[in-house]
Protein backbone atom coordinates (compact mmCIF):
# COMPACT_ATOMS: atom_id res chain seq x y z
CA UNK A 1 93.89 69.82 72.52
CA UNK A 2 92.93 70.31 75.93
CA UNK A 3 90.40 72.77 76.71
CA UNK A 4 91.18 76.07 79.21
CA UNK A 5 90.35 76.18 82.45
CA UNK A 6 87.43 78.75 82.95
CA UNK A 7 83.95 79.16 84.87
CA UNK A 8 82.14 77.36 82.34
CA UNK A 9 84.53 74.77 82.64
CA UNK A 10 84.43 74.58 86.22
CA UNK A 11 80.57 74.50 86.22
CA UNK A 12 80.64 71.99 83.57
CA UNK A 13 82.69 69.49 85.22
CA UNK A 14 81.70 69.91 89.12
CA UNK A 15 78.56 68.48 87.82
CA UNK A 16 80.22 65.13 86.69
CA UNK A 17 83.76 64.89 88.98
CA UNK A 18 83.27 63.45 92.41
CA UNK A 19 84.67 64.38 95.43
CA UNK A 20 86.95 61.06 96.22
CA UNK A 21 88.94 62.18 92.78
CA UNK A 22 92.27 64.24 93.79
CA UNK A 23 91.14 67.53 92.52
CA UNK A 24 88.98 69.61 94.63
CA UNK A 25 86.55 71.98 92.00
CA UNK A 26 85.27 75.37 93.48
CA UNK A 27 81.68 75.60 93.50
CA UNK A 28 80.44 77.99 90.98
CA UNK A 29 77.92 80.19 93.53
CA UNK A 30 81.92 81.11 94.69
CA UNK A 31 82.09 83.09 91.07
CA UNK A 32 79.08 86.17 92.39
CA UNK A 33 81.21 86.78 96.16
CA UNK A 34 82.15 90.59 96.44
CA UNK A 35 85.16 91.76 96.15
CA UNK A 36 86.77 92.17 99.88
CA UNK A 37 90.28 92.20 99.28
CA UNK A 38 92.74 93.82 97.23
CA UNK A 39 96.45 92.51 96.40
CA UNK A 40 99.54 93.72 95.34
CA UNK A 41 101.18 90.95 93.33
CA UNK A 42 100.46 88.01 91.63
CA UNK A 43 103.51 85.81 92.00
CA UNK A 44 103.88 82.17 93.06
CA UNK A 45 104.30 82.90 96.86
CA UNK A 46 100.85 84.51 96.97
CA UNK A 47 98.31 82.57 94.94
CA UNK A 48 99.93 79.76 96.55
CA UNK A 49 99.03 81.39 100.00
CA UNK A 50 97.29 83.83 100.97
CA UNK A 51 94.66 83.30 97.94
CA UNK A 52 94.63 79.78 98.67
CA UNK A 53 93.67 81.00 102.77
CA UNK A 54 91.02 83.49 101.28
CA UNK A 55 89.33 80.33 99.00
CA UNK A 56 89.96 77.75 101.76
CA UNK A 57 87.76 79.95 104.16
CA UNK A 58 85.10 80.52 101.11
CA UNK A 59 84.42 76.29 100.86
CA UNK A 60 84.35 76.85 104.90
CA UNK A 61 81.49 79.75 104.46
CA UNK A 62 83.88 81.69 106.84
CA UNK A 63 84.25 84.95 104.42
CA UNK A 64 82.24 85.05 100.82
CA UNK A 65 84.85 87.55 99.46
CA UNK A 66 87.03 87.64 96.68
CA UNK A 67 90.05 89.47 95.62
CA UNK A 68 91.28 92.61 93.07
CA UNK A 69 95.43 91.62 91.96
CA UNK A 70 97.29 94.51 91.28
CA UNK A 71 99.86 93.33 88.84
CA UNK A 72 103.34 95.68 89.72
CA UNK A 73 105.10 94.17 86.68
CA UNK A 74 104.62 93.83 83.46
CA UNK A 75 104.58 89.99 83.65
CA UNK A 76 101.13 89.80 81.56
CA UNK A 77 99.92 87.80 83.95
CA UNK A 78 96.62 89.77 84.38
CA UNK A 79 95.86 88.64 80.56
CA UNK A 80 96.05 84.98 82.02
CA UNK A 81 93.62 85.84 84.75
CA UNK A 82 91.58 87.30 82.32
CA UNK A 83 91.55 84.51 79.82
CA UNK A 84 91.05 81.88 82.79
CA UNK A 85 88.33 84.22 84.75
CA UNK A 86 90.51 84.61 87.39
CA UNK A 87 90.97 81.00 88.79
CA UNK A 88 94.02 78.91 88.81
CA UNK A 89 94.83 75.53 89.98
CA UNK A 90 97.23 74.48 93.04
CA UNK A 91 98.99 71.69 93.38
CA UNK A 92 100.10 70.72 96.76
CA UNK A 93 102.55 67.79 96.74
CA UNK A 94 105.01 66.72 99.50
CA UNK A 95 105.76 63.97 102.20
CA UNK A 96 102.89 64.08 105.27
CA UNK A 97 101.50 61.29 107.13
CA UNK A 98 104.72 58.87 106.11
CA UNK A 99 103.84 58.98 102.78
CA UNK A 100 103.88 61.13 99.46
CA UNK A 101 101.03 62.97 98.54
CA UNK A 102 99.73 64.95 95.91
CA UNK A 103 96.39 67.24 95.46
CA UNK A 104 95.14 69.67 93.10
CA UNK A 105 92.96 72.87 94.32
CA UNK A 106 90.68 75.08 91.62
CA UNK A 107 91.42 78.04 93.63
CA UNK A 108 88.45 80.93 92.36
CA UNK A 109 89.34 83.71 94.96
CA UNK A 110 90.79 85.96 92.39
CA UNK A 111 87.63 87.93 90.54
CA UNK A 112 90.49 90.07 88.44
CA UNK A 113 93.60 91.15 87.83
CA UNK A 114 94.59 94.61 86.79
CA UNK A 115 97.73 95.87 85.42
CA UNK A 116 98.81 98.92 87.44
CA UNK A 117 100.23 100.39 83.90
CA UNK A 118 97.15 100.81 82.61
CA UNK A 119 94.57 100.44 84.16
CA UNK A 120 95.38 102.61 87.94
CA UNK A 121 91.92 104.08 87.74
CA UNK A 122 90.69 101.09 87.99
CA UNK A 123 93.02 100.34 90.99
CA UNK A 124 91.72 103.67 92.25
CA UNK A 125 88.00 103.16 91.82
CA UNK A 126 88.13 99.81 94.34
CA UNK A 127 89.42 102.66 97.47
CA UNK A 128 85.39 103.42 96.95
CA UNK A 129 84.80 100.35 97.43
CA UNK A 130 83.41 100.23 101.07
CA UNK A 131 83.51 95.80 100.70
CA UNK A 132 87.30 95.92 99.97
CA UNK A 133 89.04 96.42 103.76
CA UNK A 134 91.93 94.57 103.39
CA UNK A 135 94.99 95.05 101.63
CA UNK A 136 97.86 92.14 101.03
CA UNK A 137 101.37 92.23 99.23
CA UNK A 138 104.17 90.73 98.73
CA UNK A 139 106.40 92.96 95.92
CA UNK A 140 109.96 90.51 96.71
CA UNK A 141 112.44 92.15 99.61
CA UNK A 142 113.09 95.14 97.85
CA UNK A 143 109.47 95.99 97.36
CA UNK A 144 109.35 97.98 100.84
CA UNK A 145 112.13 100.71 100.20
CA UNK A 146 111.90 104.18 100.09
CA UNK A 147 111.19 106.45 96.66
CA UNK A 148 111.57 109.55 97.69
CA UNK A 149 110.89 110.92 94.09
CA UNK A 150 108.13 108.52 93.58
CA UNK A 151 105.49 111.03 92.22
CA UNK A 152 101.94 110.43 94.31
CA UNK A 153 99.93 111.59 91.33
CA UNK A 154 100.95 109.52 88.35
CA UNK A 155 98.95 106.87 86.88
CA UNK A 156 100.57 104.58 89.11
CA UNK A 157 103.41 105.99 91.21
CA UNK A 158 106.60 103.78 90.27
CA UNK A 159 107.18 101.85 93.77
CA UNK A 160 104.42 99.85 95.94
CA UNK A 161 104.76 102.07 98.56
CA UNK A 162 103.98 104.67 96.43
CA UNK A 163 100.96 102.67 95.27
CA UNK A 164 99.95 102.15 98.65
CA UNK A 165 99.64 105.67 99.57
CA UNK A 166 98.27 107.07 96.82
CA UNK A 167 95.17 104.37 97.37
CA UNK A 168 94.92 104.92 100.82
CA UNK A 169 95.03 108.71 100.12
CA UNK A 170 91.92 108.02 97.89
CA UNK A 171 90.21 105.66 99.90
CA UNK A 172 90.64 108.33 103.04
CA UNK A 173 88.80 111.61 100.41
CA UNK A 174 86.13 108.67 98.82
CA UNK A 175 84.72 108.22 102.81
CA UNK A 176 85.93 111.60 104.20
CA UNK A 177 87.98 110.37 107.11
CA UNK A 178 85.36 107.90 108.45
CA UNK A 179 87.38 105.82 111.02
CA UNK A 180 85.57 102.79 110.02
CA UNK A 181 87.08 103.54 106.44
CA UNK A 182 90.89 102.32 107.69
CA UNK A 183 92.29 99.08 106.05
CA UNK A 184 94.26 96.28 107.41
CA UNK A 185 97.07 95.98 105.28
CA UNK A 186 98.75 92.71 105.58
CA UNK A 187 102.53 92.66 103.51
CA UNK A 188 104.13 89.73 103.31
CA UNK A 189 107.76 90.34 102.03
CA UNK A 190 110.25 88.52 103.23
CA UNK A 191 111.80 90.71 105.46
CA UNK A 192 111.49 91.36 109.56
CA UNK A 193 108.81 94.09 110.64
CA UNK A 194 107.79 94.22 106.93
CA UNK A 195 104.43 96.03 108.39
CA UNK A 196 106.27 98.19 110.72
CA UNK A 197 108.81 99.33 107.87
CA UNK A 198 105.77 99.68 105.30
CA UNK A 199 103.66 102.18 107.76
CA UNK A 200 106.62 104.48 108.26
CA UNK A 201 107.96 104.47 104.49
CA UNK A 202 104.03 105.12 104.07
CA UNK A 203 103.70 108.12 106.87
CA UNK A 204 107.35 109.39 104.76
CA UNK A 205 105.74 109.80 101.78
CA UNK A 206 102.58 111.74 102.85
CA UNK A 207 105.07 114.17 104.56
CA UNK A 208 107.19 114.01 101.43
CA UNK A 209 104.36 115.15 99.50
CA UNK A 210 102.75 117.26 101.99
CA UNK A 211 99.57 115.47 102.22
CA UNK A 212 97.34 117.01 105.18
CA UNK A 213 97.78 116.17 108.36
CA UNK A 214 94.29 114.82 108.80
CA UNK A 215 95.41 112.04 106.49
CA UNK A 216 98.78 111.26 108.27
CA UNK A 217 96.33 110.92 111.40
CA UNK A 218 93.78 108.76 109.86
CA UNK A 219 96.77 105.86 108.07
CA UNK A 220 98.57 106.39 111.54
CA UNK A 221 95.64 105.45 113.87
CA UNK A 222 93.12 104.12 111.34
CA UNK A 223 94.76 101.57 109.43
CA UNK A 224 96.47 98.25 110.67
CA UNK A 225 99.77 97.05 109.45
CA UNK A 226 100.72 93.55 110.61
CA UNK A 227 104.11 92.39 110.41
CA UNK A 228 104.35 88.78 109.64
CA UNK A 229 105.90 85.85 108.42
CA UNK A 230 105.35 83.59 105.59
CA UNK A 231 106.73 79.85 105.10
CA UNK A 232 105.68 78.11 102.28
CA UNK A 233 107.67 77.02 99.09
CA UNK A 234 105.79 77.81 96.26
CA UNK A 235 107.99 77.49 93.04
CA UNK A 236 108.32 79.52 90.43
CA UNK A 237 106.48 78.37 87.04
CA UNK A 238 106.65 74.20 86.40
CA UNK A 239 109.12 73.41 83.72
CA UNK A 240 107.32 72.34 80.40
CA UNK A 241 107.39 68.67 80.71
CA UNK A 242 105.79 69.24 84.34
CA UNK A 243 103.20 71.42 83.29
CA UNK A 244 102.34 68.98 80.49
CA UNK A 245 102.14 66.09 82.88
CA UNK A 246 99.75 68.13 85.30
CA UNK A 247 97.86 69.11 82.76
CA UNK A 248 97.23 66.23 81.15
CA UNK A 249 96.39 64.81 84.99
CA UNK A 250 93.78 67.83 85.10
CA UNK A 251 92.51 67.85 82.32
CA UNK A 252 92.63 71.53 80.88
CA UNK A 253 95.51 73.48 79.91
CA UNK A 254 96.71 75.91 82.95
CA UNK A 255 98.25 79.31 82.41
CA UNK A 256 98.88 80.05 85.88
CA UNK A 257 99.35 76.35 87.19
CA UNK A 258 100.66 76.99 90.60
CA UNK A 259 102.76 74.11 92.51
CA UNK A 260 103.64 74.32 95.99
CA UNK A 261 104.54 72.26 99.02
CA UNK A 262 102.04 70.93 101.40
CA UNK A 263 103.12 72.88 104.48
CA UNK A 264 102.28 76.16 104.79
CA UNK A 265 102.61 79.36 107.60
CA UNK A 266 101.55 82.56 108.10
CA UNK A 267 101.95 84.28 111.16
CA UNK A 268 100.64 87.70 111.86
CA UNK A 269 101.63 90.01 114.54
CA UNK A 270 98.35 91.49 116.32
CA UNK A 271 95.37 91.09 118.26
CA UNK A 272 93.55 88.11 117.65
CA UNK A 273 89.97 88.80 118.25
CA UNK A 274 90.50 92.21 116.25
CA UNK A 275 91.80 90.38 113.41
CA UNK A 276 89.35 87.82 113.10
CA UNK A 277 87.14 90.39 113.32
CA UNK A 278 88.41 92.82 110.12
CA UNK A 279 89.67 89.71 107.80
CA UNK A 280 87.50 86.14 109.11
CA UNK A 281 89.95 84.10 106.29
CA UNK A 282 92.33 84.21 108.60
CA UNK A 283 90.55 81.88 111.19
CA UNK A 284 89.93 79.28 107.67
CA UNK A 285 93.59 77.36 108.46
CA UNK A 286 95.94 75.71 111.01
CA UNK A 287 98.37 77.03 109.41
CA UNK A 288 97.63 80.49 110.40
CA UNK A 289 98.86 81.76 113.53
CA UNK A 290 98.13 85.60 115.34
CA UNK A 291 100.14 86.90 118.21
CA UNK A 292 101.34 89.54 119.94
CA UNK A 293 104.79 88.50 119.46
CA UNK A 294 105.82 86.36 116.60
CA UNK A 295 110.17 86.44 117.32
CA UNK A 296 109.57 82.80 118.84
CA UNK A 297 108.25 81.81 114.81
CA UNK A 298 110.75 83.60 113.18
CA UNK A 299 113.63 81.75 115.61
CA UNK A 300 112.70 78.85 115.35
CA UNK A 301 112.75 78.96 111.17
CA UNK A 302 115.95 80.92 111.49
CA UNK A 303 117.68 78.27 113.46
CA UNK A 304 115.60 74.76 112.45
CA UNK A 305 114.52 75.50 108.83
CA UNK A 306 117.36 77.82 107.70
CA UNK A 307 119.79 76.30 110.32
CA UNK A 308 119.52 72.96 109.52
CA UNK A 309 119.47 73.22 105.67
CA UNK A 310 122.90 75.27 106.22
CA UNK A 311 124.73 72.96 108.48
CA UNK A 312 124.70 69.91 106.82
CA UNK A 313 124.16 71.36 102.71
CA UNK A 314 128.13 71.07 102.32
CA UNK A 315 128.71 67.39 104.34
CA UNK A 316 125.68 66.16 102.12
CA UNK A 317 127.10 67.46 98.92
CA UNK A 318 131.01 66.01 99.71
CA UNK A 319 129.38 62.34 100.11
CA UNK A 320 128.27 62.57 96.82
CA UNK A 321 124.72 64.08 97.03
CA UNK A 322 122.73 66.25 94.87
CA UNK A 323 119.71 67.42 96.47
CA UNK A 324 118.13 67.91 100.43
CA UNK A 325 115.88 64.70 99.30
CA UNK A 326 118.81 62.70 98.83
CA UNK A 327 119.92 63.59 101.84
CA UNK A 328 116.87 62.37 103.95
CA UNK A 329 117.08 59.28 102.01
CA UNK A 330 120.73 58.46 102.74
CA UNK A 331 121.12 56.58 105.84
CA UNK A 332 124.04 58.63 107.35
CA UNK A 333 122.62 61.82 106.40
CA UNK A 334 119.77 61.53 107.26
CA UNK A 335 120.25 60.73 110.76
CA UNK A 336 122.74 63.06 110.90
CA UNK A 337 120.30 65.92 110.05
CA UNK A 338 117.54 64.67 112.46
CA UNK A 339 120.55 64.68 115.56
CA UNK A 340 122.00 67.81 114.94
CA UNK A 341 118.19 69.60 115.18
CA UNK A 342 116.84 67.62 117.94
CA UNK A 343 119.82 66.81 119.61
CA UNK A 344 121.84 70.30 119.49
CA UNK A 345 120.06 73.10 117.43
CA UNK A 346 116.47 72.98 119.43
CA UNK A 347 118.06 72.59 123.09
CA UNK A 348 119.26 75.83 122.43
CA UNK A 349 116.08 77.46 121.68
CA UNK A 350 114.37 79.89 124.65
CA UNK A 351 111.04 78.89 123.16
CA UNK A 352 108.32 76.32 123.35
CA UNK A 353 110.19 73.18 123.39
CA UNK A 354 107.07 71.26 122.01
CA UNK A 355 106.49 73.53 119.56
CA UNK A 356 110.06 73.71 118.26
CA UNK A 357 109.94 69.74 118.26
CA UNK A 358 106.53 69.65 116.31
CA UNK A 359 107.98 71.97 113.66
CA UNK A 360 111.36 70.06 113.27
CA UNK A 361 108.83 67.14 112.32
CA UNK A 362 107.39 69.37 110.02
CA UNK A 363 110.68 70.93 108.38
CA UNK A 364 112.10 66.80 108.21
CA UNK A 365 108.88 65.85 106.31
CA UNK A 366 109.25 68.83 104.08
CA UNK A 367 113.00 67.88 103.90
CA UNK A 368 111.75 64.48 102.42
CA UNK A 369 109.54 66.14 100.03
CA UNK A 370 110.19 63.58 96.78
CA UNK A 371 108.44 66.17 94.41
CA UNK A 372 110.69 68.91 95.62
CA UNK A 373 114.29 68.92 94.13
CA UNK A 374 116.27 71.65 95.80
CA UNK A 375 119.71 71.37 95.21
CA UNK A 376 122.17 71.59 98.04
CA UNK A 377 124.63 73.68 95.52
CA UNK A 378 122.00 76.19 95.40
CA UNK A 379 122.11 76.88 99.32
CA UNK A 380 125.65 77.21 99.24
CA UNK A 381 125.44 80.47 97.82
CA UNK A 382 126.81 83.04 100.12
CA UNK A 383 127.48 80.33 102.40
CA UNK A 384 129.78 82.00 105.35
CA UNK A 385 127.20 84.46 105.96
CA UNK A 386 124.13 82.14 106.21
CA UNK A 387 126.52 80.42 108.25
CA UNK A 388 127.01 83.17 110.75
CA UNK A 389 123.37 84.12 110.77
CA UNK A 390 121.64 81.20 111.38
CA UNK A 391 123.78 78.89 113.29
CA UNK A 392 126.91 81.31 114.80
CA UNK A 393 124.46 82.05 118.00
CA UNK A 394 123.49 78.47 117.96
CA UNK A 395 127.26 77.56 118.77
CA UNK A 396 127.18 80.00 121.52
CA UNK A 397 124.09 78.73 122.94
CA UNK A 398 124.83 75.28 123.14
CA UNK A 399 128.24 76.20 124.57
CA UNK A 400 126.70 77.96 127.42
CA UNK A 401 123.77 75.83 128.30
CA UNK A 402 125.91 72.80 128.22
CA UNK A 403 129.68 73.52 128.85
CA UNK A 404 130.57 71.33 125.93
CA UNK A 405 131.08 71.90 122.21
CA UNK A 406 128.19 70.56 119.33
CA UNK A 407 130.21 67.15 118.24
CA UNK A 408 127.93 67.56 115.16
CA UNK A 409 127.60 71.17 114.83
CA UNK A 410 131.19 71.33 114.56
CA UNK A 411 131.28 68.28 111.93
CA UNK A 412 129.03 70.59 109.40
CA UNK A 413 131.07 73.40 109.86
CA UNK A 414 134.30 71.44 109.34
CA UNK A 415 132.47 70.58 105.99
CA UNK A 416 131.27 74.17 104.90
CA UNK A 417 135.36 74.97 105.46
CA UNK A 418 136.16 71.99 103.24
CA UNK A 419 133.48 72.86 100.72
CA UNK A 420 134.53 76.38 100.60
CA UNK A 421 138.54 75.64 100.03
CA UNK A 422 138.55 77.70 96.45
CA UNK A 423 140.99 75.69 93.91
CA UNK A 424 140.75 77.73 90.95
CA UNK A 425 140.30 81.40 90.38
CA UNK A 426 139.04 82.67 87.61
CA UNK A 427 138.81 86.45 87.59
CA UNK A 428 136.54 87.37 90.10
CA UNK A 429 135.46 83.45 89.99
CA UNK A 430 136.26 80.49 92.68
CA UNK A 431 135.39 76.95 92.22
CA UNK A 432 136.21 73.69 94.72
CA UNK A 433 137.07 70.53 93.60
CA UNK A 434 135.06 67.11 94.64
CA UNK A 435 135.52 63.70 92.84
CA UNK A 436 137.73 65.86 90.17
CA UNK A 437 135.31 68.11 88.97
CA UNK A 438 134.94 71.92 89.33
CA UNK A 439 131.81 73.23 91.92
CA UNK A 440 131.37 77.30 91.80
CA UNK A 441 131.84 78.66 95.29
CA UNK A 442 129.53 81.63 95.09
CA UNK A 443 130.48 83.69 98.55
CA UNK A 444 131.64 87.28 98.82
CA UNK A 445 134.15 85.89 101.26
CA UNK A 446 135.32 83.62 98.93
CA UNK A 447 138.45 85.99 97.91
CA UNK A 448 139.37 85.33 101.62
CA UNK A 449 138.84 81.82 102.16
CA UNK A 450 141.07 81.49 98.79
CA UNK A 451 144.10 83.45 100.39
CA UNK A 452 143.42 81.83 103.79
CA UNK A 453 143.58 78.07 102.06
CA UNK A 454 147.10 78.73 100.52
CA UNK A 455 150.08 76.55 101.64
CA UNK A 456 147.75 74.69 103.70
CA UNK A 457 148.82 70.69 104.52
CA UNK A 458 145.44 69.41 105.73
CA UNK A 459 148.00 66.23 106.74
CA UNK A 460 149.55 68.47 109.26
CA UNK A 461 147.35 69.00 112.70
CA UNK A 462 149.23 72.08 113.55
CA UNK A 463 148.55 73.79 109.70
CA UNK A 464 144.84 72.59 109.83
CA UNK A 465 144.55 73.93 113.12
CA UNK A 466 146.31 77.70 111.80
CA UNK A 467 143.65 77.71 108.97
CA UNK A 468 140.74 77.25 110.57
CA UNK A 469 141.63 79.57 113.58
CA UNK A 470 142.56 82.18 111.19
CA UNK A 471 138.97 81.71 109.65
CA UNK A 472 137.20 81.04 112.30
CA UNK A 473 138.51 84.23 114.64
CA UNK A 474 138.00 86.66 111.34
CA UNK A 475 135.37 89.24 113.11
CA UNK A 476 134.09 90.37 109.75
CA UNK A 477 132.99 86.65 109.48
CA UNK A 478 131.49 86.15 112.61
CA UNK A 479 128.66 87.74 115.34
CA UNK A 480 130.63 85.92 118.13
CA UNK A 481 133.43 84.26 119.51
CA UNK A 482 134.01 81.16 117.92
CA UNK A 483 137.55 79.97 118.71
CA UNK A 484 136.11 77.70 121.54
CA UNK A 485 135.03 75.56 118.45
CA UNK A 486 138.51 75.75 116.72
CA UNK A 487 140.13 72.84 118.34
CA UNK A 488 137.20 70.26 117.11
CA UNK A 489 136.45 71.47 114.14
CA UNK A 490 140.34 71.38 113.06
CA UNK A 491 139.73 67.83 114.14
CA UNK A 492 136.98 66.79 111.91
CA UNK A 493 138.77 68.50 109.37
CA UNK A 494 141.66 66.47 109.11
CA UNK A 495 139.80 63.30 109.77
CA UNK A 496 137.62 64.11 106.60
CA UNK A 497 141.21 64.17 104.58
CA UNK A 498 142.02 60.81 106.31
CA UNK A 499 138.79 58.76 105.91
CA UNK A 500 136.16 60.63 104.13
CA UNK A 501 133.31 62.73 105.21
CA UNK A 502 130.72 59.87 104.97
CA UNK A 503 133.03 57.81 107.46
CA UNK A 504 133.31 60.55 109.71
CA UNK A 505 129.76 61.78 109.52
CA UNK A 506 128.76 57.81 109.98
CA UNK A 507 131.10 57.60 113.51
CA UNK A 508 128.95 60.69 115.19
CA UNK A 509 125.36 59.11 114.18
């Protein structure tokens, strides 16, 4: 039986493992930092970044702070914290520097971990806390919405907005108003202006509840909300046979074992100096970016990241492929992929040109990830309208800047049509066939695309063409005009019922 991970395990066995061994120990004088930071959440996508920011810049001696999770759910995680004295281990694995890599991280930045169901006066007592100045979140997409019952006074309030308000309203009556006394709260849902949407759902509530006005003032000018943006996959929790194997590597048994890729991102929206200044972690990584205006970051992982995955999931999956690592492996594909970002998404991008290049390097390494096994029937799911948001401008652009249509761009589109050709219905059910087996086609348009695909002779130019003209000019679909397209991708389409994709795909690489 393998023994727990804990501080007297840790302190134990930093005195014996050395530091060419691929797990990195915290040292113990880490265990007495202050609390400085107080979280709401404990998933995946935060121990896996911001806590591991927050105990990178502790081994740099940049902040000596630790931090206070708020669980929001009834996960009974905070009993794993406790049993583990709030550390967990990381494991970063992916492809960098050519090669595959794998490291483990003993990440002590959490001191505790309270369940907001029970213990919320505990929650409350850390707003006295004059140490604790910075708040962080991230409560999933629907975390930052509105409750406009959500009762202020209740041991907690049901949303996180809620919770957020009422511990800010206690935090402004423990130091009476002090301007000093204003947090920077830092949110990192995954949604656009998550800061921005968070402050005024937080200035609704205090006029909801009809809070004084000195209060409204003080959150308004007082404390900072950043929007940002996170990038970093961080998995849910390892399957058992993974978590057996890591353990086993480690050592100790792991209730909160947290595995995540190498790359990571965080930018913030702000003032640099000032926010070096209220939260120093920030300056501990690379990977961590402040600016006055982060649209460029968000384009270029709406069109490179998310664009790329989206144009070529379906022509990877009809030649036979399971997973975004298979792709990279596959000669065609993988070529294919590189082209159509360097060659036709990123020319289209009114940002840094270097920087867009050095982050396509970045998304093809993490593309090549062999630990990583994301199936490319998983991002098919509502397919037409991650097609339309992340690559329908992209179209346009290239269009206009060049005065030709994307030879490639078109090719993955005439394979997300093929792909999304429903066979069989099945209720409110649609499944494709490939190789004579059944594929779900999980789209909300997929009703549609059934109707649209009836009758259709994909041997006949003319009916190809009809098909995808009728798709492709269906406004409901689509952000712009995309019958300047029609004539190629109708094209590609019937070559792909002549040849084969892989042929096809192989001729334009």
């Amino acid at each position: 039986m393998l023994p727990q991970l804990t501080q007297d395990l840790i302190a134990t066995r930093s005195q014996r493992v050395t530091s060419t061994e691929d797990i990195h120990l915290p040292n113990p004088r880490f265990f007495g930092y202050p609390n400085r930071v107080i979280q709401f959440g404990s998933g995946a996508l935060l121990r896996g970044l911001m806590d591991h920011f927050i105990d990178e810049a502790n081994q740099q001696g940049l902040f000596k702070g630790r931090v206070v999770i708020v669980n929001n759910t009834r996960s009974g995680r905070s009993q794993r914290f406790a049993e583990q004295d709030g550390l967990f281990t990381i494991c970063e694995e992916g492809f960098s520097g050519g090669k595959a890599q794998r490291q483990f991280y003993v990440n002590s930045a959490a001191s505790t971990a309270l369940p907001a169901a029970n213990h919320w006066h505990k929650v409350l007592n850390c707003a006295h806390n004059e140490a604790i100045t910075t708040v962080v979140s991230n409560t999933t997409e629907i975390g930052i919405t509105l409750q406009e019952d959500d009762d202020l006074s209740a041991a907690p309030p049901q949303s996180f907005p809620g919770k957020l308000t009422a511990f800010l309203y206690e935090r402004y009556r423990a130091f009476t108003g002090l301007p000093q006394s204003g947090m920077l709260i830092i949110p990192t849902e995954l949604i656009i202006d998550n800061g921005s949407k968070l402050k005024s759902i937080v200035l609704k509530l205090i006029d909801i509840n009809q809070l004084e006005d000195e209060f409204r003032q003080w959150v308004d000018q007082q404390c900072t909300f950043c929007n940002t943006l996170v990038d970093r996959i961080v998995p849910g929790e390892p399957s058992e046979a993974k978590q057996a194997e890591l353990e086993e590597h480690l050592g100790f048994q792991d209730k909160l074992l947290t595995v995540s890729e190498i790359y990571r991102f965080l930018a913030i929206e702000g003032d640099k100096e000032e926010l070096h200044h209220k939260a120093p972690f920030l300056q501990a990584d690379s990977g961590i970016v402040i600016d006055e205006d982060i649209t460029p970051y968000r384009e270029r992982k709406l069109r490179i990241l998310n664009g790329g995955h989206t144009i070529s999931v379906a022509a990877g999956f009809l030649c036979g492929l399971e997973t975004v690592y298979d792709c990279m492996q596959d000669e065609v594909m993988g070529k294919f992929i590189s082209q159509v970002i360097y060659e036709e998404i990123i020319p289209t991008l009114s940002i840094d040109i270097d920087m867009a290049k050095e982050f396509a390097g970045d998304v093809l390494d993490r593309f090549r990830n062999p630990y990583l096994h994301h199936q490319l029937i998983s991002i098919t799911l509502q397919y037409t309208s991650k097609m339309n948001m992340r690559n329908g401008l992209t179209f346009d652009r290239y269009l206009e800047k060049t005065g030709e249509v994307p030879k490639r761009m078109c090719a993955g589109l005439a394979a997300y049509l093929l792909f999304s050709r429903p066979t069989v219905q099945e209720g409110d059910k649609y499944y494709g066939e490939f190789n004579g087996e059944q594929y779900p086609i999980r789209d909300d348009k997929a009703d549609f695309l059934y109707k649209a695909w009836q009758e259709v002779d994909l041997s006949d130019a003319e009916s190809t063409q009809q098909l995808v003209e009728k798709i492709l000019t269906h406004q409901p679909f689509w952000g712009q005009d995309m019958r300047p397209f029609v004539e190629l991708i109708s094209f590609y389409l019937g070559r792909y019922t002549e040849v084969g994709v892989r042929d096809v795909l192989a001729s334009l690489v």
